[in-house]
Structures are given as structure tokens and as C-alpha cells.
Protein backbone atom coordinates (compact mmCIF):
# COMPACT_ATOMS: atom_id res chain seq x y z
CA UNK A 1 30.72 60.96 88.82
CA UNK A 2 34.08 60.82 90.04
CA UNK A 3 35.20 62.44 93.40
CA UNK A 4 38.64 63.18 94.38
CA UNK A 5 38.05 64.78 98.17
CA UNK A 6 42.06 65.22 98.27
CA UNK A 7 43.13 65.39 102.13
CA UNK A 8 40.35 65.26 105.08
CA UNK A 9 40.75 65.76 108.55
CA UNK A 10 39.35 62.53 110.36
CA UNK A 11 41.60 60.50 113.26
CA UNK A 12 42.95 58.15 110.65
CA UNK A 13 46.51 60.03 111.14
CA UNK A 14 46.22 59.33 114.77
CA UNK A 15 45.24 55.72 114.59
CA UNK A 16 47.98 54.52 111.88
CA UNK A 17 50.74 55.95 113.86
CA UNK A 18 51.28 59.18 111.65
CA UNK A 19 49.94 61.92 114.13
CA UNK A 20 52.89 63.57 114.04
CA UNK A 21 52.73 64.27 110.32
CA UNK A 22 49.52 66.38 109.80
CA UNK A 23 49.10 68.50 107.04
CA UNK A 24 48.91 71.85 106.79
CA UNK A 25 44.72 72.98 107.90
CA UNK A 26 44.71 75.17 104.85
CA UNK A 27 45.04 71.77 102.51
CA UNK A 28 42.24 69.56 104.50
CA UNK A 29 38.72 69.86 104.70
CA UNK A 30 36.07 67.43 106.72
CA UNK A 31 33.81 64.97 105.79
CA UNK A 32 31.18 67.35 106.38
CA UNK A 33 32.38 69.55 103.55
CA UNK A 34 33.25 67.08 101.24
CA UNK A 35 29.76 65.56 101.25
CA UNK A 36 28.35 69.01 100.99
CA UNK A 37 30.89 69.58 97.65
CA UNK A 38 29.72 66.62 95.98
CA UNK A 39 25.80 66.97 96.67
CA UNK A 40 26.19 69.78 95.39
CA UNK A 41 27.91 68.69 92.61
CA UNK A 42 25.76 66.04 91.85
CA UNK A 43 22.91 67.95 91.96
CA UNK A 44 24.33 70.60 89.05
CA UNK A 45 25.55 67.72 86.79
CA UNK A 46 28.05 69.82 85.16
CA UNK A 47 31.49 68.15 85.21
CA UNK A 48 32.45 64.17 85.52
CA UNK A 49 35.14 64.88 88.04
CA UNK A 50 34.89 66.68 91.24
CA UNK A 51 37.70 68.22 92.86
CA UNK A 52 36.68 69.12 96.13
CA UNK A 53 39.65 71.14 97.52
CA UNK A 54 40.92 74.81 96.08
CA UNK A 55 44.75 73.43 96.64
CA UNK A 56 43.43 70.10 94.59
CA UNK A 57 42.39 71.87 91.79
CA UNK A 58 45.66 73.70 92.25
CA UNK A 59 47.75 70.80 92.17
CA UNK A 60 45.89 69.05 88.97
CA UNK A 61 46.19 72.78 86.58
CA UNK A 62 50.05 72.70 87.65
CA UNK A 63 50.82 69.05 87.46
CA UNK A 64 49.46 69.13 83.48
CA UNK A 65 53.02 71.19 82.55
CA UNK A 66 55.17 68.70 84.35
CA UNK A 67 56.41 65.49 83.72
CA UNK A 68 54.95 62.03 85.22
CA UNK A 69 58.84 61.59 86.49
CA UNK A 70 59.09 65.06 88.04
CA UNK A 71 55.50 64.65 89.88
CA UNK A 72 56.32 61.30 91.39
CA UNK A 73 59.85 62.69 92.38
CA UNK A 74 57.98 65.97 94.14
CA UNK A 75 55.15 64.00 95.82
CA UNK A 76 57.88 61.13 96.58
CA UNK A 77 60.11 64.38 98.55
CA UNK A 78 56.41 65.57 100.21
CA UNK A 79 55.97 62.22 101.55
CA UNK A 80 59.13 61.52 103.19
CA UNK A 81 60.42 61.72 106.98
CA UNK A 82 62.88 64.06 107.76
């Protein structure tokens, strides 16, 4: 089993020196949640790959109609300071 947990909200941010630059709390989930997701998971047996997040899932059924350029542009524009 793979698992992808996508964006969790743990004091990483605040101890690499990117505080500032949270995400939104509609795209994180915690550690709690994640494990709970993947026991869960685990337990059913059903797929190979576990996407933990709604907006994950999101991203992976829109990023199949674009092009490997075009995502690493947009994630590339995400990532960057104003």
C-alpha cells in the first residue's frame, strides 16, 4: 500500500522558517486523520494507493488531462513568494 497524506498540519512550517506561508485549512488534515484514513484503508484492502485528502484526489482526476509541463509550471507558480 501506498499513501499519499497530501498536506498535514504539524509545526514543521513553523520550524523551517515558512510560518508565514500556511495553506489554506480546507487543504490540510492532521496526523490524527491521516492515520485514521489509512487504517482504514488497510483494513478494506480495496485500492493500492490511498489518497487521503478530498482536494488530493481532486488534484490527481484533474492533473490526468494536463500536461507534465503545464503541472510543473502550475505547482512551480503555487510554490512561489510573492
Amino acid at each position: 500500500m501506498a499513501l499519499c497524506p497530501g498536506i498535514m498540519t504539524t509545526n514543521f512550517a513553523d520550524h523551517s522558517g515558512g510560518g508565514l506561508n500556511r495553506p489554506p485549512k480546507a487543504m490540510t488534515q492532521t496526523p490524527k486523520q491521516v492515520v485514521s484514513t489509512a487504517i482504514k484503508e488497510l483494513q478494506s484492502r480495496k485500492k493500492p494507493t490511498i489518497l487521503t485528502h478530498f482536494t488530493d484526489k481532486l488534484f490527481d482526476f484533474m492533473f490526468r488531462f494536463y500536461s507534465r509541463k503545464a503541472i510543473v509550471s502550475t505547482m512551480g507558480k503555487m510554490g512561489s513568494k510573492p
